[in-house]
Protein backbone atom coordinates (compact mmCIF):
# COMPACT_ATOMS: atom_id res chain seq x y z
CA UNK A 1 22.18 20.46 10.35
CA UNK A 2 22.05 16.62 10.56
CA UNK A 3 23.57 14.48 7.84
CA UNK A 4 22.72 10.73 7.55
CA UNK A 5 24.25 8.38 5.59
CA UNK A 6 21.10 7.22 4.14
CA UNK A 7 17.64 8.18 5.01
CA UNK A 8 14.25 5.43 4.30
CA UNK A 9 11.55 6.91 3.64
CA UNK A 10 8.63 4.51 4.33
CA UNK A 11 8.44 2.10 7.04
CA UNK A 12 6.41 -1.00 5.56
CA UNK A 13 8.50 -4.35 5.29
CA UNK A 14 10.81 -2.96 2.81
CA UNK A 15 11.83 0.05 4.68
CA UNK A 16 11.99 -1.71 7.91
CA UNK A 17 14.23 -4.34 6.85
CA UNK A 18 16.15 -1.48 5.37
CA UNK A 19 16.59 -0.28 8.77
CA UNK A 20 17.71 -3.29 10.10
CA UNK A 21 20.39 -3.90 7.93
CA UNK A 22 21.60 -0.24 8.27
CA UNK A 23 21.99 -0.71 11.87
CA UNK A 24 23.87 -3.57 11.25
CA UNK A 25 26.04 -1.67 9.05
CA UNK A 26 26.55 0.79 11.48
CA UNK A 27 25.27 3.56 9.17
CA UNK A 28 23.84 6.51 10.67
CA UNK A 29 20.16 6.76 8.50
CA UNK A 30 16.75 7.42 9.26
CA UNK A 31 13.51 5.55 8.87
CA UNK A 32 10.60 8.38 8.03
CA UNK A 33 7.32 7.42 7.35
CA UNK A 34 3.50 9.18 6.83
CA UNK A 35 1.17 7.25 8.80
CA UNK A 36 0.92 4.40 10.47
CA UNK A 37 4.35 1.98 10.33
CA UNK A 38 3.05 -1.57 8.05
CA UNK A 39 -0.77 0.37 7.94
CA UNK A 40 -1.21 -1.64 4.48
CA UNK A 41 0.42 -5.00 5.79
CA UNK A 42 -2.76 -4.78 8.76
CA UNK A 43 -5.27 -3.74 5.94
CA UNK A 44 -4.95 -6.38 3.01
CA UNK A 45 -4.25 -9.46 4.73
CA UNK A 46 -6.40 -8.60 7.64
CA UNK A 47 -9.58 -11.31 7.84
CA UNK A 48 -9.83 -15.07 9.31
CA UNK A 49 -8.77 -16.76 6.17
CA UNK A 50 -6.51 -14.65 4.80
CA UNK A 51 -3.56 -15.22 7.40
CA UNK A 52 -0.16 -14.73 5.78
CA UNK A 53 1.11 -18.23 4.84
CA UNK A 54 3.74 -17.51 2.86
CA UNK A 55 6.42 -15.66 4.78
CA UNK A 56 8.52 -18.10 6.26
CA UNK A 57 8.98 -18.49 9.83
CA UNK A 58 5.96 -16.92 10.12
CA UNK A 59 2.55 -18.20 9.42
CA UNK A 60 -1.26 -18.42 10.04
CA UNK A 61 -1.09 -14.73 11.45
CA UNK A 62 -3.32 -12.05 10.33
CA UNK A 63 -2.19 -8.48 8.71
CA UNK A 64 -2.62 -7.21 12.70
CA UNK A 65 -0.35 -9.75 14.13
CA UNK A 66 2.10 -9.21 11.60
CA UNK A 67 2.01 -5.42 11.53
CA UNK A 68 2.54 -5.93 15.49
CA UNK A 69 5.36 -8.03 15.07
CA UNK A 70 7.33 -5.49 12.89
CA UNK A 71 6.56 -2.83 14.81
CA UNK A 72 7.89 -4.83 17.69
CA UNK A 73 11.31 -5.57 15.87
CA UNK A 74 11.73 -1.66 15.65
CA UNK A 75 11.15 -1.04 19.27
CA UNK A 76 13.25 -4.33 20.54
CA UNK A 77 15.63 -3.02 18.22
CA UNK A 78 15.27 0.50 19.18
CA UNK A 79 15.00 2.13 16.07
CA UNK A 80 12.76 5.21 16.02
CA UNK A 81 10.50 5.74 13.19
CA UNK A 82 9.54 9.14 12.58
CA UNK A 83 6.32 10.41 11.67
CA UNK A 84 6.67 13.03 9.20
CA UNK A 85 5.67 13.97 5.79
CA UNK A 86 8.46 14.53 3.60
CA UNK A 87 7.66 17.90 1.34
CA UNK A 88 11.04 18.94 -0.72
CA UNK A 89 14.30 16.81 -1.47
CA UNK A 90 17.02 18.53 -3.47
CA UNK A 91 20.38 18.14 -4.64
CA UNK A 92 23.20 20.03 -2.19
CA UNK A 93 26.99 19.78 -2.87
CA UNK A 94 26.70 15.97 -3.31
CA UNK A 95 24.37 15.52 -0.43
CA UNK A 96 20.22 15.44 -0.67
CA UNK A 97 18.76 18.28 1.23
CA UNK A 98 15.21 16.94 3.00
CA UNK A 99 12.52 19.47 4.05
CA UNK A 100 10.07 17.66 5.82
CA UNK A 101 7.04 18.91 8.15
CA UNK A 102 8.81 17.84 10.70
CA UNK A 103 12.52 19.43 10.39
CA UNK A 104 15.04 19.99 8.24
CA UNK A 105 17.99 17.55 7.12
CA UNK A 106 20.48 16.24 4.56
CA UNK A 107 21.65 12.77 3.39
CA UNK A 108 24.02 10.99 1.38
CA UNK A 109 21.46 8.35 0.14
CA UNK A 110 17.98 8.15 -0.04
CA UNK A 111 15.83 4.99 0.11
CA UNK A 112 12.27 5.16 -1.25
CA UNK A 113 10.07 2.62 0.17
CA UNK A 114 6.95 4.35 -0.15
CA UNK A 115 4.41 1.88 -1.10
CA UNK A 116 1.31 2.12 -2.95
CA UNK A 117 -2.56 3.62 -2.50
CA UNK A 118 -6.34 2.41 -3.51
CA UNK A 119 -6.91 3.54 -7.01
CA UNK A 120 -9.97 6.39 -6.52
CA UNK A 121 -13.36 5.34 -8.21
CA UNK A 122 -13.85 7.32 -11.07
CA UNK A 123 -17.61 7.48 -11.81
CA UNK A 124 -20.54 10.38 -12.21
CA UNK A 125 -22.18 11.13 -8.75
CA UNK A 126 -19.45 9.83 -6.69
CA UNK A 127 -18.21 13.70 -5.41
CA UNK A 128 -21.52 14.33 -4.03
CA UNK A 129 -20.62 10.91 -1.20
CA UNK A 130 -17.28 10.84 -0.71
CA UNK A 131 -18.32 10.19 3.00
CA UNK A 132 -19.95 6.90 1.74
CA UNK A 133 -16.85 5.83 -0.42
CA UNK A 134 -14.41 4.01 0.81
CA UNK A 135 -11.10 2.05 -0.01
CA UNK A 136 -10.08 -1.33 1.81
CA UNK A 137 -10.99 -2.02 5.12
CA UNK A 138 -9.40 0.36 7.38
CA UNK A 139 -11.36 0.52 10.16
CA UNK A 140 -14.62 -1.44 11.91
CA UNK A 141 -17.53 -1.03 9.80
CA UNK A 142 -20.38 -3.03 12.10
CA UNK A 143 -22.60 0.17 11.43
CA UNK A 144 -23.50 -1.11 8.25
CA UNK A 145 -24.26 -4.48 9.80
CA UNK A 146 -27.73 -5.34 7.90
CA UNK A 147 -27.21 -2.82 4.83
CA UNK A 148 -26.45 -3.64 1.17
CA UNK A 149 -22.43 -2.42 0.58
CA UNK A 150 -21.71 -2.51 -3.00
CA UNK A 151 -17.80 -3.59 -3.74
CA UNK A 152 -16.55 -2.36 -7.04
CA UNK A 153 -13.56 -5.44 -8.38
CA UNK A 154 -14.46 -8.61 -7.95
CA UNK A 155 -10.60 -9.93 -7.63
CA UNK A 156 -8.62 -10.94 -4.27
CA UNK A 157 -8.69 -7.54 -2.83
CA UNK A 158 -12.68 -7.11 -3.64
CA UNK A 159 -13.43 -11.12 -2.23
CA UNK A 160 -11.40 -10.17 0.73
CA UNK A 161 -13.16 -7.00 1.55
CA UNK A 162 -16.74 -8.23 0.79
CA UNK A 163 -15.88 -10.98 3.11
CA UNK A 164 -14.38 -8.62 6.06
CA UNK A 165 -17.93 -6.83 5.53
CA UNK A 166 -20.03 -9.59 6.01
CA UNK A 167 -17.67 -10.92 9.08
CA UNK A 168 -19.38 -7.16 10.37
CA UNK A 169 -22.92 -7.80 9.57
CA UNK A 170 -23.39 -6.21 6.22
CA UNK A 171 -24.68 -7.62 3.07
CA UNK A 172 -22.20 -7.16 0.51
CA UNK A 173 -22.54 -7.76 -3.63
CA UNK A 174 -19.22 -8.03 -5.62
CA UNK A 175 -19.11 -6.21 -8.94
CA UNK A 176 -16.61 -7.41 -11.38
CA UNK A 177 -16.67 -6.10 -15.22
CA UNK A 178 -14.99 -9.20 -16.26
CA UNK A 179 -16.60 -12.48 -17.33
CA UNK A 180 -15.09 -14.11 -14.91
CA UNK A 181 -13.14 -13.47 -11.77
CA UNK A 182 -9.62 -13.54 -11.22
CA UNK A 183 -9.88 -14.26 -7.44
CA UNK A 184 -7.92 -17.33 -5.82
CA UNK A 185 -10.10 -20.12 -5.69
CA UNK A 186 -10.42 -20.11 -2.02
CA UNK A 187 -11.59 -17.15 -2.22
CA UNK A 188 -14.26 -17.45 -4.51
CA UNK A 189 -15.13 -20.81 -2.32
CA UNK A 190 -15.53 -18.65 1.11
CA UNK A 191 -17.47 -16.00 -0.97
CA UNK A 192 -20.08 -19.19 -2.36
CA UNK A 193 -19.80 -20.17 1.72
CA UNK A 194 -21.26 -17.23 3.12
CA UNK A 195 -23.88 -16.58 -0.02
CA UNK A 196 -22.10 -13.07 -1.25
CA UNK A 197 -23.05 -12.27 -4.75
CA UNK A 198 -20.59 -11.84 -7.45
CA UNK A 199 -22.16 -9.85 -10.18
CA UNK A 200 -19.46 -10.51 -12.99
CA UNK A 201 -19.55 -9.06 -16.72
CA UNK A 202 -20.73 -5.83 -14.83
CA UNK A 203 -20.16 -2.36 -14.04
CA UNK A 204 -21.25 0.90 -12.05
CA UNK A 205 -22.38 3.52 -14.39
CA UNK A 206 -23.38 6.28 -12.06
CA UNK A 207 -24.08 6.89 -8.40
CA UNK A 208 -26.93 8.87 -7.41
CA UNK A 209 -27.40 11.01 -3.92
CA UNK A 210 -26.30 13.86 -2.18
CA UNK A 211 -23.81 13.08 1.48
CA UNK A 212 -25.80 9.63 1.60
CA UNK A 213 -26.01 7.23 -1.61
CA UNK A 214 -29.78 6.62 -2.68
CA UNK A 215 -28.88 4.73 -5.66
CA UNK A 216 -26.16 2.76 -7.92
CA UNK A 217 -26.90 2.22 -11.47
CA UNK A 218 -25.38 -0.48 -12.65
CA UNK A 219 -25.20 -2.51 -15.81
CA UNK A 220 -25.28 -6.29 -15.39
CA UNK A 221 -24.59 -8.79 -18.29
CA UNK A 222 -25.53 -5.56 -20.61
CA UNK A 223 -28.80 -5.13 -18.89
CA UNK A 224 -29.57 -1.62 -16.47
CA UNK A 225 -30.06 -2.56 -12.79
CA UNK A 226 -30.64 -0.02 -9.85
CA UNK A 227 -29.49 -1.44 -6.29
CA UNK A 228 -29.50 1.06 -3.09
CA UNK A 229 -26.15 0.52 -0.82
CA UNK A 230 -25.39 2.23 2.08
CA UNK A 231 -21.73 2.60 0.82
CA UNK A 232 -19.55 1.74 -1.98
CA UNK A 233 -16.03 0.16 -1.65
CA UNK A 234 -13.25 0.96 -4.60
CA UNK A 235 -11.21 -2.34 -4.46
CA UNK A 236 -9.69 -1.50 -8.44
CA UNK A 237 -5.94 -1.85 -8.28
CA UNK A 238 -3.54 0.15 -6.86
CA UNK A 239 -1.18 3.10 -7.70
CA UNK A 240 2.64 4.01 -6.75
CA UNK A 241 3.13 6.55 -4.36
CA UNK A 242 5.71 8.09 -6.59
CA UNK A 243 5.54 11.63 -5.81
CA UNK A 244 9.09 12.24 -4.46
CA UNK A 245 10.21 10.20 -7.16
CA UNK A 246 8.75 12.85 -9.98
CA UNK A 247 10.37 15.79 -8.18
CA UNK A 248 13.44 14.25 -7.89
CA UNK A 249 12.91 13.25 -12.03
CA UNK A 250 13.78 9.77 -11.41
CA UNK A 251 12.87 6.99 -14.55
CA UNK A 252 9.14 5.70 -14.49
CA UNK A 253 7.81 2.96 -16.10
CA UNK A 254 4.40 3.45 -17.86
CA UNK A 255 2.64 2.69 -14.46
CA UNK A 256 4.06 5.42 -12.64
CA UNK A 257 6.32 2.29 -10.94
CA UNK A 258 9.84 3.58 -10.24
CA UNK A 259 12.56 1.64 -12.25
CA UNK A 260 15.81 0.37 -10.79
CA UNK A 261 18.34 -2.01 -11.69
CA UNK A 262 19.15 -5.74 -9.91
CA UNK A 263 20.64 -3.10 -7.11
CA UNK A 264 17.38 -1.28 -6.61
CA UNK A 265 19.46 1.85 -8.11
CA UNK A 266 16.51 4.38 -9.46
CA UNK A 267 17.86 6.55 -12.61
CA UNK A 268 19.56 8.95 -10.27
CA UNK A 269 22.70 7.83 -8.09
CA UNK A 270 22.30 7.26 -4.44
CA UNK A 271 19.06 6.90 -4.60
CA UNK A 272 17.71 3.66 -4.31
CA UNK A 273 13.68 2.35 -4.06
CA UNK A 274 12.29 -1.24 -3.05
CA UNK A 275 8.88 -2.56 -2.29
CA UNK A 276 5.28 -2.03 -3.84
CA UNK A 277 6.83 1.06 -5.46
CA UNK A 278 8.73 -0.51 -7.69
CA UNK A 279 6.24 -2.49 -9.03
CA UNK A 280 6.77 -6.43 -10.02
CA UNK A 281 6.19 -8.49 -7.37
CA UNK A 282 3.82 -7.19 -4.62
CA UNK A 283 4.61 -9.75 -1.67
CA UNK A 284 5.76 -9.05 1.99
CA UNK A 285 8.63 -11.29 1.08
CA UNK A 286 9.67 -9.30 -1.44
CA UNK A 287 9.53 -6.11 -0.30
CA UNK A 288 11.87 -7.35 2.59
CA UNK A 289 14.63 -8.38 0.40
CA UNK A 290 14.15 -5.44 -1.94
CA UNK A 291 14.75 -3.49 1.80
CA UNK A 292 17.73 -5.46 2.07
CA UNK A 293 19.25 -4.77 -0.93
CA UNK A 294 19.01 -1.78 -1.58
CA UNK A 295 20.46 -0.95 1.81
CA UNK A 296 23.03 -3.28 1.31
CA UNK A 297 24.14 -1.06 -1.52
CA UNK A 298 23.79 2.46 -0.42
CA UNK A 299 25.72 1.36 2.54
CA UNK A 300 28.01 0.25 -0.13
CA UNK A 301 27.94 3.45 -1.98
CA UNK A 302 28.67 5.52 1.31
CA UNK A 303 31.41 3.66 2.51
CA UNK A 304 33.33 4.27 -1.35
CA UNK A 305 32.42 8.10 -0.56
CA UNK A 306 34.30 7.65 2.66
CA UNK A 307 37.18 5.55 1.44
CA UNK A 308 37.26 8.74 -1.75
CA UNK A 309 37.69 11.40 1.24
């Protein structure tokens, strides 16, 4: 069976720049990942005036050019990333033991850059049109070009996504419960540009339909109002993707957010997180250092092993 010196599981900015710096180091490791490598770099940033513009060196790019360009890095740099969902890690005479769909492996460090998900709508009606719910924009939506879409958080995800929709032809209204939205201002400028409501001090109560949505009932500044959308987007937060991190019983912060020290050590030793999963911070600039770091000291922590044997 294969050991690694360190295995990253995740390949968004943090674990790629994790990668990078363990083939510098000359480690033997791994970069696993579910999915498609930097899928929520291409999804969030993703629109015509959203570019990143704070990454330096690179600049007035959307999430799809810089998605590309990391993916690139990995192939220039030939590093594989496997695609494989990672179902069992366990302790094994000092080493981690992975089961994974894929095969079967062991490590001496593990790096968790797994990332975060939507957070799921939680309302009465939405079970019976899941097929009509959706979270971010993950794929081309022009067939609702011409339809009302209803987007449920009126902050910078919600502008963006209401924006990406009308960039497609479809009509959509913001819903934000607070009084007022916490959006950047250019973004509530560009949503005033291209006339999309944003129905603040409001929420959806209930969803009514079966497979297709007939009606939303909403309540707006404490009065009932009934709109018809052809779909409804969930753009409420985001959660961890901490499920590894619970079965290996690693320290949690009240989020669900794993917690690690100024090393990005978790509660357990030789295992180390970065990125969105962590919490704090959720930038692309970020997440790379938090990559870099907490490769920097697993490499660390495996070369003491070897210098021990």
């Amino acid at each position: 069976m294969i050991i690694y010196d360190t295995v990253i599981v995740g390949a968004g900015p943090a674990g790629m720049s994790a990668a990078l710096f363990a083939q510098g180091d000359n480690l033997n490791f791994r970069l696993s990942n579910k999915g498609i490598p930097c899928r929520f770099v291409e999804e969030t940033i993703n629109t015509n005036f959203t570019n990143l513009e704070n990454y330096l060196g690179l600049y007035d790019l959307t999430g799809t050019d810089v998605a590309k360009i990391f993916r690139k890095h990995m192939e220039d740099r030939e590093i594989p990333i496997f695609e494989e969902e990672i179902r069992e890690i366990k302790s094994a005479n000092n080493l981690f033991y992975i089961s994974s769909d894929r095969e079967e492996y062991l490590t001496k460090t593990i790096i968790l850059a797994t990332g975060t998900r939507p957070k799921e709508l939680v309302i009465p009606g939405v079970e019976n049109v899941l097929k009509r719910i959706h979270y971010g924009i993950d794929r081309n939506f022009s067939h609702y070009a011409g339809h009302d879409t209803l987007i449920i958080g009126g902050r910078n995800s919600g502008a963006v996504t209401a924006v990406r929709l009308k960039e497609m032809g479809a009509n959509p209204i913001i819903i934000e419960k607070s009084k007022k939205s916490t959006a950047k201002e250019k973004y509530l400028e560009k949503l005033k540009e291209l006339l999309i409501p944003l129905l603040t001090n409001s929420s959806l109560e209930r969803i009514v339909g079966e497979e297709i949505i007939t009606e939303a009932h909403l309540i707006v500044d404490g009065k009932p109002k009934i709109i018809k959308p052809i779909a409804i987007f969930g753009c409420i937060g985001y959660l961890p993707n901490n499920e590894l991190a619970i079965k290996l019983g690693l320290n949690l912060d009240k989020d669900g957010y794993i917690e690690v020290d100024r090393r990005m050590q978790t509660s357990r030793k030789g295992i180390y997180a970065s990125g969105d999963v962590n919490g704090g911070v959720k930038m692309i600039a970020v997440a790379s250092g938090e990559g870099a770091i907490a490769e920097y000291y697993a490499n660390t922590f495996v070369r003491s092993e070897w210098k021990e044997e």
